[in-house]
C-alpha atoms as a PDB file:
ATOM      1  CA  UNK A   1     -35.159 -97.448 -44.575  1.00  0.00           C
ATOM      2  CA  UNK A   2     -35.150 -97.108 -40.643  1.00  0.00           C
ATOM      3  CA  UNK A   3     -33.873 -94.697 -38.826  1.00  0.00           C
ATOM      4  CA  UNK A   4     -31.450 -96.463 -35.770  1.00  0.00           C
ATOM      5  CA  UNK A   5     -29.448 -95.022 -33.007  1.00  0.00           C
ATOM      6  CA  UNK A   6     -25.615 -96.108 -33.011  1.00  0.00           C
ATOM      7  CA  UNK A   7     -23.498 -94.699 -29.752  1.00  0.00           C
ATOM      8  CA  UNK A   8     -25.815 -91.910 -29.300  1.00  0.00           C
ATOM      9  CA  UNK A   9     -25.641 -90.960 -33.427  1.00  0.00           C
ATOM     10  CA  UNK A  10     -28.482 -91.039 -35.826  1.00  0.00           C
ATOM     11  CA  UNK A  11     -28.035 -93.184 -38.993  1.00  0.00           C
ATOM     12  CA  UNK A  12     -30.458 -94.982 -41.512  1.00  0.00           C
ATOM     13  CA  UNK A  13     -30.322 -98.982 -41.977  1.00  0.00           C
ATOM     14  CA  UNK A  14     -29.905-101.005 -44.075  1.00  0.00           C
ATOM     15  CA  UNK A  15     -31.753 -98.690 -47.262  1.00  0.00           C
ATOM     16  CA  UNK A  16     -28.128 -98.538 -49.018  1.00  0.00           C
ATOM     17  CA  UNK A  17     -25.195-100.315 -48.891  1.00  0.00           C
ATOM     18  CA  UNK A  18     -23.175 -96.795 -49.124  1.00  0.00           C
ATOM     19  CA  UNK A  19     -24.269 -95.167 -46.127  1.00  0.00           C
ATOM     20  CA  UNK A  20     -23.450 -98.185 -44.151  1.00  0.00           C
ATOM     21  CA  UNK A  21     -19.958 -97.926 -45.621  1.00  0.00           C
ATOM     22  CA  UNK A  22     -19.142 -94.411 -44.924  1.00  0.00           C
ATOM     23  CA  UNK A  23     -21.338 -94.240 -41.397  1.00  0.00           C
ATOM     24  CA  UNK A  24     -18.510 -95.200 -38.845  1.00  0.00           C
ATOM     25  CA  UNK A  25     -16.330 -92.224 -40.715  1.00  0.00           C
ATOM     26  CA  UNK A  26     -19.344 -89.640 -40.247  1.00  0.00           C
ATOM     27  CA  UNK A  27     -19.683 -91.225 -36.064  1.00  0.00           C
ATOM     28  CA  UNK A  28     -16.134 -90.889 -35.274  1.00  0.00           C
ATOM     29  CA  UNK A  29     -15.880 -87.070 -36.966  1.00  0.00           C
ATOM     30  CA  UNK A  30     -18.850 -86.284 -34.754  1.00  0.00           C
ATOM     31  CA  UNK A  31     -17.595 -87.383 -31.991  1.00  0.00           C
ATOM     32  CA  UNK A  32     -14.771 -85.580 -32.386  1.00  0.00           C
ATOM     33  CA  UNK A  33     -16.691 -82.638 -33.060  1.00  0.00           C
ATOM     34  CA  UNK A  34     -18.462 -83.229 -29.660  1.00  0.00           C
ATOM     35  CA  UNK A  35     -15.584 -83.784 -27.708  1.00  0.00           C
ATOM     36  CA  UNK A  36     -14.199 -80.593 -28.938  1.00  0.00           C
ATOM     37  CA  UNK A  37     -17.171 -78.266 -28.043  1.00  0.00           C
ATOM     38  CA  UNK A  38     -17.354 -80.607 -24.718  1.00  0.00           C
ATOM     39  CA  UNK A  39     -13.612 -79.423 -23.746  1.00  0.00           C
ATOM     40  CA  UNK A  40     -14.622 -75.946 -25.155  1.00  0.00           C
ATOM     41  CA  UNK A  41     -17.232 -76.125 -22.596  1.00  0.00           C
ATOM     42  CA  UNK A  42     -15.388 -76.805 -19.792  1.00  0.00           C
ATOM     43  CA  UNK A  43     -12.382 -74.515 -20.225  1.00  0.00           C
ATOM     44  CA  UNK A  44     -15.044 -71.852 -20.594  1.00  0.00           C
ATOM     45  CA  UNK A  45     -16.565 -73.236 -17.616  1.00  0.00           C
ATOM     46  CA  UNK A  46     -13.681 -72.985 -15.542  1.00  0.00           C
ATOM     47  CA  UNK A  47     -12.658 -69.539 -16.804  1.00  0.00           C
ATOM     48  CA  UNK A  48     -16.550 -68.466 -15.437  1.00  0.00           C
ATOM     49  CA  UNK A  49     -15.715 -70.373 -12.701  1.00  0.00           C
ATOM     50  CA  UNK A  50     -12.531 -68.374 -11.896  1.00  0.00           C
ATOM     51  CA  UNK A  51     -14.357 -65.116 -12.952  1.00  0.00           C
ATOM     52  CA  UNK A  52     -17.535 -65.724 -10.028  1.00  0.00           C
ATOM     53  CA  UNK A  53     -14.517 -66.179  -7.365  1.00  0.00           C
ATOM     54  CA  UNK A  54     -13.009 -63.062  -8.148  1.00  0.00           C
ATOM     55  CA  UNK A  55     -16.255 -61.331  -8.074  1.00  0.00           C
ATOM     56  CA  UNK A  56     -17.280 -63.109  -4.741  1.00  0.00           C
ATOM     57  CA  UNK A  57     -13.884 -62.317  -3.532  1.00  0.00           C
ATOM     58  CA  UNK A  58     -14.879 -58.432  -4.713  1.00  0.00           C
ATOM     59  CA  UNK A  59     -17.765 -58.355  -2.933  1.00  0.00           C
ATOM     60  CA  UNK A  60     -16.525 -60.034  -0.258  1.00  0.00           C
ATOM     61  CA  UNK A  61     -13.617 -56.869   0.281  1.00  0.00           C
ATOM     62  CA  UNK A  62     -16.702 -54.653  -0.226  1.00  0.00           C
ATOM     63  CA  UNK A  63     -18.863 -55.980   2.351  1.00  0.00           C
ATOM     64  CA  UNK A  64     -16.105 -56.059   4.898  1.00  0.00           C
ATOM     65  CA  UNK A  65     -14.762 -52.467   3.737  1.00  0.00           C
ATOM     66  CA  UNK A  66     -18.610 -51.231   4.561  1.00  0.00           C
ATOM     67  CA  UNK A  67     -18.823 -53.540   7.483  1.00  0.00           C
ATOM     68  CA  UNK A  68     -16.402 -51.325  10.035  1.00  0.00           C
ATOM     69  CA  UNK A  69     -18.137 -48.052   8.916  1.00  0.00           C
ATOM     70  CA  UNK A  70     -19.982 -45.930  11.120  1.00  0.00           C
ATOM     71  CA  UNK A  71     -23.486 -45.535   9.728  1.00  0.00           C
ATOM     72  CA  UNK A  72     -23.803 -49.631   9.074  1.00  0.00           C
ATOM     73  CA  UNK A  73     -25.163 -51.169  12.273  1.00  0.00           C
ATOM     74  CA  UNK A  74     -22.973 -54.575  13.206  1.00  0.00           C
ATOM     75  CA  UNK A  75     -26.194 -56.346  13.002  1.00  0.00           C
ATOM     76  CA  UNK A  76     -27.061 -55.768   9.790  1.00  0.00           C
ATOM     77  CA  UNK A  77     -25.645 -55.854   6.314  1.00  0.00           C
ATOM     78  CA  UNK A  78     -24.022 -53.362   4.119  1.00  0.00           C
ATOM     79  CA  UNK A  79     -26.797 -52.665   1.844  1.00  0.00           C
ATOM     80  CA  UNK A  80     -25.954 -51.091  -2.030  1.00  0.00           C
ATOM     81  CA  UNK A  81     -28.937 -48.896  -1.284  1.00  0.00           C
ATOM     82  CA  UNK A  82     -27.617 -47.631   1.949  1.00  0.00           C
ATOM     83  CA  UNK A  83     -24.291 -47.065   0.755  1.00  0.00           C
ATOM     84  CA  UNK A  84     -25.382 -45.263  -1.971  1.00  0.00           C
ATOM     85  CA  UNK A  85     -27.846 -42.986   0.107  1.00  0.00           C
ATOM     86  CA  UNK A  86     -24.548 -42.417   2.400  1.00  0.00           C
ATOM     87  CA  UNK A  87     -22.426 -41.342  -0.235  1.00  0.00           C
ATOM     88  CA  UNK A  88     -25.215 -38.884  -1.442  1.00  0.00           C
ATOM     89  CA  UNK A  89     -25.068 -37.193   1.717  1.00  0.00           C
ATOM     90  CA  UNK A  90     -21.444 -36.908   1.667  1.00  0.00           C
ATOM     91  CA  UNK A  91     -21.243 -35.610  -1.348  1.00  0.00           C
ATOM     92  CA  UNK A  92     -24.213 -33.155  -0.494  1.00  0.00           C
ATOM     93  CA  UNK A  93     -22.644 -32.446   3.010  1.00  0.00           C
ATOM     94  CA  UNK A  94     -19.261 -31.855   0.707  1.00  0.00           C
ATOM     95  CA  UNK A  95     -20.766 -29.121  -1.632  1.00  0.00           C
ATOM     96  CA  UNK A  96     -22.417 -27.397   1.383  1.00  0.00           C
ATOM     97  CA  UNK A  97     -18.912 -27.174   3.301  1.00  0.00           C
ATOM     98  CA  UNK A  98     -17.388 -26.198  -0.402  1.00  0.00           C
ATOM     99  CA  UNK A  99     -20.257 -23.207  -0.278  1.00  0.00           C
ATOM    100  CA  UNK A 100     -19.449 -21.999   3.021  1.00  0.00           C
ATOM    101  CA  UNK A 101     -15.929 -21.914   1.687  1.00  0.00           C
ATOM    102  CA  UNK A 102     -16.257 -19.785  -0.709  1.00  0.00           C
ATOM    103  CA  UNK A 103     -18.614 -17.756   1.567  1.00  0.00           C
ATOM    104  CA  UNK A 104     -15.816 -17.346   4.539  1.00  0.00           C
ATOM    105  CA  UNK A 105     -12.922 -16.465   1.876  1.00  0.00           C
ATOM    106  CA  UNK A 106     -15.205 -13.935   0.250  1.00  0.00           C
ATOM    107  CA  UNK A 107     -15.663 -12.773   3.948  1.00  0.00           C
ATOM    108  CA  UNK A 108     -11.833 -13.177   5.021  1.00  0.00           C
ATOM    109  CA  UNK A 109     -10.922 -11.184   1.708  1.00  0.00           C
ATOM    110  CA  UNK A 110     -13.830  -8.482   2.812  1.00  0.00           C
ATOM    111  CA  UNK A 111     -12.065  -8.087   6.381  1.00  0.00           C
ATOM    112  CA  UNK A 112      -8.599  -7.951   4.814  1.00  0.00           C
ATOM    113  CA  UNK A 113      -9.343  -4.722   3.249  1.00  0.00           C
ATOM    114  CA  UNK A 114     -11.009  -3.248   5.591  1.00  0.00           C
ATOM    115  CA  UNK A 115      -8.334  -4.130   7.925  1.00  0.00           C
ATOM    116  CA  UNK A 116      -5.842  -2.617   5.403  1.00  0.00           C
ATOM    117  CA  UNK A 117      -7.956   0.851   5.245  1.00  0.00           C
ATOM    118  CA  UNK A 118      -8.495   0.910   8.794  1.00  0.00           C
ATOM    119  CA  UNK A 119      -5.036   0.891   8.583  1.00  0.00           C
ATOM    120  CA  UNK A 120      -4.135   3.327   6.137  1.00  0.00           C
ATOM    121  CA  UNK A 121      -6.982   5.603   8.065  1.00  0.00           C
ATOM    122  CA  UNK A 122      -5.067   5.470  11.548  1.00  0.00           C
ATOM    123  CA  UNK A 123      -1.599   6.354   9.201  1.00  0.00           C
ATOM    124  CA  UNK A 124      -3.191   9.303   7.602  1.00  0.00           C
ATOM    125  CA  UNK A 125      -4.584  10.622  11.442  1.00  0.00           C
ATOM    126  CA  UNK A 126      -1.033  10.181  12.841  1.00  0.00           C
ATOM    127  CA  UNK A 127       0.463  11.942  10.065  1.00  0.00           C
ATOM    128  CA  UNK A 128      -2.048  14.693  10.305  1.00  0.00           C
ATOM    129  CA  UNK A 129      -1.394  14.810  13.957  1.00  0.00           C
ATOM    130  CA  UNK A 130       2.479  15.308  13.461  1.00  0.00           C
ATOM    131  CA  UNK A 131       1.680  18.372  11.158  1.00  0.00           C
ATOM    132  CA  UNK A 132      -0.409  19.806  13.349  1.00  0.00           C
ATOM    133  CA  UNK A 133       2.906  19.920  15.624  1.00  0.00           C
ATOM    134  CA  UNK A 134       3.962  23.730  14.511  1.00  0.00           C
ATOM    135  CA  UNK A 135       7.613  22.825  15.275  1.00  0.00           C
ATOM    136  CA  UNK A 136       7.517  19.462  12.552  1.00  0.00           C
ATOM    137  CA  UNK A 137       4.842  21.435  10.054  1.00  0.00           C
ATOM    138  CA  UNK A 138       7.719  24.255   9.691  1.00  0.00           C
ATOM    139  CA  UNK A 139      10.414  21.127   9.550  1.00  0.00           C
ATOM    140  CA  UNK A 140       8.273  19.658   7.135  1.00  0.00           C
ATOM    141  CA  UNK A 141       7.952  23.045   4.926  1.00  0.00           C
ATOM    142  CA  UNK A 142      11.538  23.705   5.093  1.00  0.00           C
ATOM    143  CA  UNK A 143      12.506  20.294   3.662  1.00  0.00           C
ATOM    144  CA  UNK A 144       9.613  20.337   0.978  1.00  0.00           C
ATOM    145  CA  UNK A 145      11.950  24.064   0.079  1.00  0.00           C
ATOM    146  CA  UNK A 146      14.673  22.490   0.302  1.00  0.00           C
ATOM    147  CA  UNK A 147      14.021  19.623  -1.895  1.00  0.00           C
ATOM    148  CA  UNK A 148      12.646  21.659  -4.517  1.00  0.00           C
ATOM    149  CA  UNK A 149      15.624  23.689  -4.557  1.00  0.00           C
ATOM    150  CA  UNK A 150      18.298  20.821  -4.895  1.00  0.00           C
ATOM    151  CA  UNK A 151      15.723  19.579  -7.860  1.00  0.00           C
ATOM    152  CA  UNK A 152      16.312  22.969  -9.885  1.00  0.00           C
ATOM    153  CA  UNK A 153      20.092  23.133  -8.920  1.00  0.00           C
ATOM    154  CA  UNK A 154      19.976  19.237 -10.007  1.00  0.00           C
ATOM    155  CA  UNK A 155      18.214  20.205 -13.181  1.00  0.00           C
ATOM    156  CA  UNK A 156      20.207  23.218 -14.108  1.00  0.00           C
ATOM    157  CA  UNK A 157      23.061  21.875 -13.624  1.00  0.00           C
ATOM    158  CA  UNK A 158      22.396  18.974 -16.354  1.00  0.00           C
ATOM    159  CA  UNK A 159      21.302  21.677 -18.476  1.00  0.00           C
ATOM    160  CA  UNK A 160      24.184  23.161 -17.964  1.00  0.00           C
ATOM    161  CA  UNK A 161      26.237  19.578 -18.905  1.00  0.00           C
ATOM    162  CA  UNK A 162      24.040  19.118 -21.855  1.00  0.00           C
ATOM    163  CA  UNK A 163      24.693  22.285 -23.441  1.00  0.00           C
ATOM    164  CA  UNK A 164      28.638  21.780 -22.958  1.00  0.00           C
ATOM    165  CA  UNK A 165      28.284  18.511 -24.594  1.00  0.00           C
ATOM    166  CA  UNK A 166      26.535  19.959 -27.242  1.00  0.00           C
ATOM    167  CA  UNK A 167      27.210  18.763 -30.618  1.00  0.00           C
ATOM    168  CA  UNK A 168      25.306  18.304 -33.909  1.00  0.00           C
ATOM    169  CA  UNK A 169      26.189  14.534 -33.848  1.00  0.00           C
ATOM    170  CA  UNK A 170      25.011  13.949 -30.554  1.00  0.00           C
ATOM    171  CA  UNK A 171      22.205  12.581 -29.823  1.00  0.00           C
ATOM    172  CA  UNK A 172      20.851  15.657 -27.162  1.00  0.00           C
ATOM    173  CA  UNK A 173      21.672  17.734 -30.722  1.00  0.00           C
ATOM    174  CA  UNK A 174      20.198  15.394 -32.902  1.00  0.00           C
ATOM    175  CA  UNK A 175      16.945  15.815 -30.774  1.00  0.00           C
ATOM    176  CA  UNK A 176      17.576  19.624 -30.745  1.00  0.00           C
ATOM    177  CA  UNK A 177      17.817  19.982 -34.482  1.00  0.00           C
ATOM    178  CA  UNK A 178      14.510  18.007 -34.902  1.00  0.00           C
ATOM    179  CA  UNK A 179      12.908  20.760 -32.841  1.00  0.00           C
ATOM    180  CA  UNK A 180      15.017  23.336 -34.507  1.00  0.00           C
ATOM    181  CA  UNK A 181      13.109  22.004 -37.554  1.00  0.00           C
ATOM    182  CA  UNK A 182       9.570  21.286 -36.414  1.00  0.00           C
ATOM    183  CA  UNK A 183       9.308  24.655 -34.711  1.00  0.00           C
ATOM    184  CA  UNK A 184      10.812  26.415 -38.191  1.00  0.00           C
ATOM    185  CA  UNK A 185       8.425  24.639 -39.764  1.00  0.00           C
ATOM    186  CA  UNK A 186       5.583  25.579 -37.238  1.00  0.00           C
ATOM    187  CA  UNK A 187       6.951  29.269 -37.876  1.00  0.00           C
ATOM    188  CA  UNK A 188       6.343  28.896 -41.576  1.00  0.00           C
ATOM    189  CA  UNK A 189       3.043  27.807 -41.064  1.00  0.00           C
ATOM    190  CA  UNK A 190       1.958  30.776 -38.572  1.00  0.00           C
ATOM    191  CA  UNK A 191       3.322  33.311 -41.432  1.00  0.00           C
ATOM    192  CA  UNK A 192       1.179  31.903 -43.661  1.00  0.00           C
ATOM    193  CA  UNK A 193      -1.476  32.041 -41.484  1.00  0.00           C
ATOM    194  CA  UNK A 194      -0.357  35.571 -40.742  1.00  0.00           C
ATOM    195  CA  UNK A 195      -0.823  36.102 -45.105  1.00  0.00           C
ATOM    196  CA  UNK A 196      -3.897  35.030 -44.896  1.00  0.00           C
ATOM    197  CA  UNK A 197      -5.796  37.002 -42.050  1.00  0.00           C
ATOM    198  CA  UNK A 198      -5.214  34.626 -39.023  1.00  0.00           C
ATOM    199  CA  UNK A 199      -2.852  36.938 -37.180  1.00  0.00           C
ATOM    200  CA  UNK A 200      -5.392  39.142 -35.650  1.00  0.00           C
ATOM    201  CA  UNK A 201      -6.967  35.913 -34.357  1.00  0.00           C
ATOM    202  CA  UNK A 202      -3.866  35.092 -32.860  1.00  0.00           C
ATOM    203  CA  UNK A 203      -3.189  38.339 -31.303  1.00  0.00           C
ATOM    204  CA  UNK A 204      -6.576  38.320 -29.930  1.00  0.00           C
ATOM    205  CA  UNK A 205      -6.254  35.118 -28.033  1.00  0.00           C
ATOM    206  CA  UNK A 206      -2.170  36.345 -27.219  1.00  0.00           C
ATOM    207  CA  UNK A 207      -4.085  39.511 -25.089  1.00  0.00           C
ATOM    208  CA  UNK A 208      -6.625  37.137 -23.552  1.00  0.00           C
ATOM    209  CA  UNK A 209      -3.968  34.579 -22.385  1.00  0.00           C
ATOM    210  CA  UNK A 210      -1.492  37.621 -21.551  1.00  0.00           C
ATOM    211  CA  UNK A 211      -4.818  39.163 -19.300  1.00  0.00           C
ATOM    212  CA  UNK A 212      -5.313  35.768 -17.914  1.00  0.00           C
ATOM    213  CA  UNK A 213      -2.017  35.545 -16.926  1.00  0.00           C
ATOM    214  CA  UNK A 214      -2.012  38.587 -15.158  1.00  0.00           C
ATOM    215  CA  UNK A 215      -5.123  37.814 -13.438  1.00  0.00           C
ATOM    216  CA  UNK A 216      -3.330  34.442 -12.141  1.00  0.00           C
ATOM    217  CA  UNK A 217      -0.251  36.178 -11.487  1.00  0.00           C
ATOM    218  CA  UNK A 218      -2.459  38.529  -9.130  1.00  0.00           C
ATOM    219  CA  UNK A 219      -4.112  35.885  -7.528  1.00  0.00           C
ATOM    220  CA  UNK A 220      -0.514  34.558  -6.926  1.00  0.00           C
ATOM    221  CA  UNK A 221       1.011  37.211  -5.623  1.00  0.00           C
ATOM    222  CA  UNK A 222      -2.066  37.620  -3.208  1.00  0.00           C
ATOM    223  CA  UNK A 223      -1.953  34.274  -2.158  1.00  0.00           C
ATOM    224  CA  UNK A 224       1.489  34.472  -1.332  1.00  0.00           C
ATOM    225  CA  UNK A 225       0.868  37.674   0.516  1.00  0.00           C
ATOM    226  CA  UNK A 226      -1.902  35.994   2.780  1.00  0.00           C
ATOM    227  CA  UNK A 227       0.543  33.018   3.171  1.00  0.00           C
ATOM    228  CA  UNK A 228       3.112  35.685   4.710  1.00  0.00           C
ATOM    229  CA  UNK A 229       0.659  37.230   6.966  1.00  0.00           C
ATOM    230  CA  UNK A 230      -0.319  33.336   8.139  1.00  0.00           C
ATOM    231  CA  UNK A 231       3.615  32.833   8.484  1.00  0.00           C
ATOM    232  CA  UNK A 232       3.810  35.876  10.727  1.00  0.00           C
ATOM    233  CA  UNK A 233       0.627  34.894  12.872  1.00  0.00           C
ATOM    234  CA  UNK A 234       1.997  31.907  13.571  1.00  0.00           C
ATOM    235  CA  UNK A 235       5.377  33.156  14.676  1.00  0.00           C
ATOM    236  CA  UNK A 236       3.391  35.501  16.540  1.00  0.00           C
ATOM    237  CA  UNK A 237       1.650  33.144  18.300  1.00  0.00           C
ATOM    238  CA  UNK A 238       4.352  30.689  18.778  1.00  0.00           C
ATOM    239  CA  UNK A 239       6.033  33.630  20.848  1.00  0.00           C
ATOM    240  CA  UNK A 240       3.004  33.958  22.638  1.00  0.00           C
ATOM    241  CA  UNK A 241       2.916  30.884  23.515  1.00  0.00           C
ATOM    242  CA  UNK A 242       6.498  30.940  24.845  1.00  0.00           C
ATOM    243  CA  UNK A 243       5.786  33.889  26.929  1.00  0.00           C
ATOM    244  CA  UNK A 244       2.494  32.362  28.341  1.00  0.00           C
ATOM    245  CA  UNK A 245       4.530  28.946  29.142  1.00  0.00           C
ATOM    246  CA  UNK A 246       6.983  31.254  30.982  1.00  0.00           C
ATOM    247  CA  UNK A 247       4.491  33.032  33.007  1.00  0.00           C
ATOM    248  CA  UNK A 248       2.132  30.014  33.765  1.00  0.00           C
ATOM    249  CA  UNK A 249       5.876  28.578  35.059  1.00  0.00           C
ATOM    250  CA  UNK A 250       6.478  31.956  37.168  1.00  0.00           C
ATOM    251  CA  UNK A 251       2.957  31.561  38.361  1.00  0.00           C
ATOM    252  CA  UNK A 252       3.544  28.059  39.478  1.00  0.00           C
ATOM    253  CA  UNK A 253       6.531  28.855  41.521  1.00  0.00           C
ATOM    254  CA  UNK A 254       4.738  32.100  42.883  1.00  0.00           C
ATOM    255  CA  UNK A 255       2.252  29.356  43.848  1.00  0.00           C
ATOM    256  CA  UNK A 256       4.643  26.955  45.076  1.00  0.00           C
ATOM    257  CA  UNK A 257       5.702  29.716  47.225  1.00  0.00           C
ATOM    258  CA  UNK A 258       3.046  31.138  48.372  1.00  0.00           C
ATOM    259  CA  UNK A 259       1.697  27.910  49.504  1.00  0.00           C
ATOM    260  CA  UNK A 260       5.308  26.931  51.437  1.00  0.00           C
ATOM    261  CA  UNK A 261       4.974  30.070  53.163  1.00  0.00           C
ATOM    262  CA  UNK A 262       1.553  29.317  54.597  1.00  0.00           C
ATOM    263  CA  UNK A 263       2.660  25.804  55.416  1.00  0.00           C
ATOM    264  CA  UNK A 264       5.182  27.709  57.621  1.00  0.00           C
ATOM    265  CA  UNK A 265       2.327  30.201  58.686  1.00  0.00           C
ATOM    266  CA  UNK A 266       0.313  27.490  60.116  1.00  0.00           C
ATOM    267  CA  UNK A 267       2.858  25.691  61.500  1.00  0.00           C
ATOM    268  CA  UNK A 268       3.969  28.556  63.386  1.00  0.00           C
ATOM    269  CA  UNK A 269       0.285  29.069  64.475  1.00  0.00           C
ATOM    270  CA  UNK A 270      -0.346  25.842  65.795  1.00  0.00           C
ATOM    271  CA  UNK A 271       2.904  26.004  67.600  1.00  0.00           C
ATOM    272  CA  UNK A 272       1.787  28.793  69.325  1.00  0.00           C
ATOM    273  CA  UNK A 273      -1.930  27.256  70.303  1.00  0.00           C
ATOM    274  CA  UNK A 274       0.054  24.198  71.578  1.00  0.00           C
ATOM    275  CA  UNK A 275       2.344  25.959  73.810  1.00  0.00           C
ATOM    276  CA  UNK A 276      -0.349  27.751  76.328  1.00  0.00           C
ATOM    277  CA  UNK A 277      -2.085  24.057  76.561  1.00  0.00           C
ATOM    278  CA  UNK A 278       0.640  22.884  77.966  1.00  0.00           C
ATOM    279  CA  UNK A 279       0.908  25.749  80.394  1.00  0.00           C
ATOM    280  CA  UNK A 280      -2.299  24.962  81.529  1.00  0.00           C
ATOM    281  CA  UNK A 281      -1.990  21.576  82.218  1.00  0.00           C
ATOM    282  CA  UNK A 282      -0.525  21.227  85.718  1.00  0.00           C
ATOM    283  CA  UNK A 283      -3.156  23.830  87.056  1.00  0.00           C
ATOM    284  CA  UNK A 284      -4.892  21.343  86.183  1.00  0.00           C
ATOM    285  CA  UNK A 285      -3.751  18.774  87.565  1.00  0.00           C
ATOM    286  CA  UNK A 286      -3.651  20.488  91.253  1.00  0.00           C
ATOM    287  CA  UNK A 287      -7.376  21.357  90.614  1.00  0.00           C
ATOM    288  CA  UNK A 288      -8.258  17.778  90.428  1.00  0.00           C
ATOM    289  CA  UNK A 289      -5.363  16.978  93.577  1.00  0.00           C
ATOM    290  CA  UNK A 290      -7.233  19.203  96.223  1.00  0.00           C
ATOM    291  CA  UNK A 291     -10.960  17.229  95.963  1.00  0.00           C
ATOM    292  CA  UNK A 292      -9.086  14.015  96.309  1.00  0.00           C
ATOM    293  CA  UNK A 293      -7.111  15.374  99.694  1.00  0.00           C
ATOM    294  CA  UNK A 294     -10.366  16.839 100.647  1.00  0.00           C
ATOM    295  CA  UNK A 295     -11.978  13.374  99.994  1.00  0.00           C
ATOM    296  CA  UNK A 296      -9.364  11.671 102.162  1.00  0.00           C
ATOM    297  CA  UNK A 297      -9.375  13.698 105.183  1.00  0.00           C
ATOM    298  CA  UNK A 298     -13.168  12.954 105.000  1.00  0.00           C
END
């Protein structure tokens, strides 16, 4: 049996008359087979092909994007290592400017209120000023009074509408029977404490609250004593300072007066120095004639 090559394909000759029959059916399969993977090949070659284009043609819109940047010198190439160390230092440089950020709105928020209390500061000092005005603190007072006033007339008078529209279906006397009830009940519950023994406690702490209430009813009445004698004081010395302002004014026109007066004193005065000067003049005036005449007869 040897072993022969027919168009590039193994086969054995001439050992048996069967594989010489069936041989050129075995060739012509393979060579199918081989043309097959050849074409394989080459479509797969040409799709790599197309695939390294693209890619060049990627890195060819990367080098020329990098090309017209600052940091690249024209001379040289767009490195991957220097891009990369460029976009480390932007994105360091980044998260610095992000910190100082954060650091100039914590600042800006910081300033905003102390701006705002600055503010509400120089409010409060003008308001205190105006009340220090004795004219717009008594204003002030009076329409506090007043105010308080309409707010009890206001609240009598829907006392006053409530009770006419009083019924036991309403819902003010729905609300009023409930407390009709809770404070019956509450009533029950202090007589039985009362059976038992508590009502002396009670009584006790009625006299202490009844002695406190005196007590703050004294202080009351003492502070509103003091306020009256601070009321008065002030009048008083708002009138004083009325009839100061009038004399300081009589005193300035007394001044004005006075002063006008010795205007008119010293212009009178220095009329009268001016007018023997001039008396004296043409005396003088001949005493200086005769040496001349005496000069020219010389």
């Amino acid at each position: 049996m040897v072993k022969v090559l027919v168009d590039g394909l193994a086969m054995w000759h001439p050992a048996n008359n069967k594989l010489e029959e069936t041989a050129p059916g075995v060739a012509t399969g393979m060579i199918l087979s081989l043309r097959e993977s050849l074409q394989k090949c080459k479509d797969d070659l040409a799709k790599y092909e197309i695939e390294l284009e693209s890619a060049k043609s990627e890195i060819q819109k990367w080098h020329s994007s990098f090309q017209d940047e600052s940091f690249i010198s024209p001379a040289t190439t767009p490195e991957p290592k220097l891009v990369v160390n460029y976009i480390r230092t932007l994105r360091s440089s980044d998260k610095s400017l992000k910190e100082q950020l954060e650091k100039a709105k914590k600042k800006e928020a910081a300033f905003i209120v102390t701006f705002a209390k600055r503010e509400q500061e120089v409010a409060e000092l003008k308001t205190r000023r105006l009340l220090l005005d004795p004219a717009i603190h008594e204003e002030f007072t009076r329409l506090k009074n007043l105010v308080e006033e309409k707010e009890k007339k206001v609240k009598e008078l829907q006392d006053n509408i409530n009770a006419i529209n009083f019924t036991p279906n309403s819902k003010m006397g729905k609300m009023l029977m409930a407390k009709c009830k809770t404070l019956q009940e509450e009533n029950e519950e202090i007589g039985n404490q009362a059976s038992e023994g508590k009502m002396h406690e009670l009584s006790m702490k009625l006299a202490l609250q009844k002695s406190r209430n005196a007590e703050l009813r004294n202080q009351f009445e003492g502070l509103c004593k003091s306020v009256e004698v601070l009321t008065t004081d002030v009048e008083r010395s708002n009138e004083m300072v009325v009839i100061l302002q009038e004399k300081l004014e009589e005193r300035d026109a007394e001044i004005k007066r006075l002063k006008l007066e010795l205007q008119q004193k010293n212009g009178a005065e220095e009329m009268n120095d001016s007018a023997p000067m001039v008396a004296d003049e043409p005396q003088s005036t001949e005493a200086e004639d005769v040496p001349q005449t005496e000069l020219d007869q010389c």
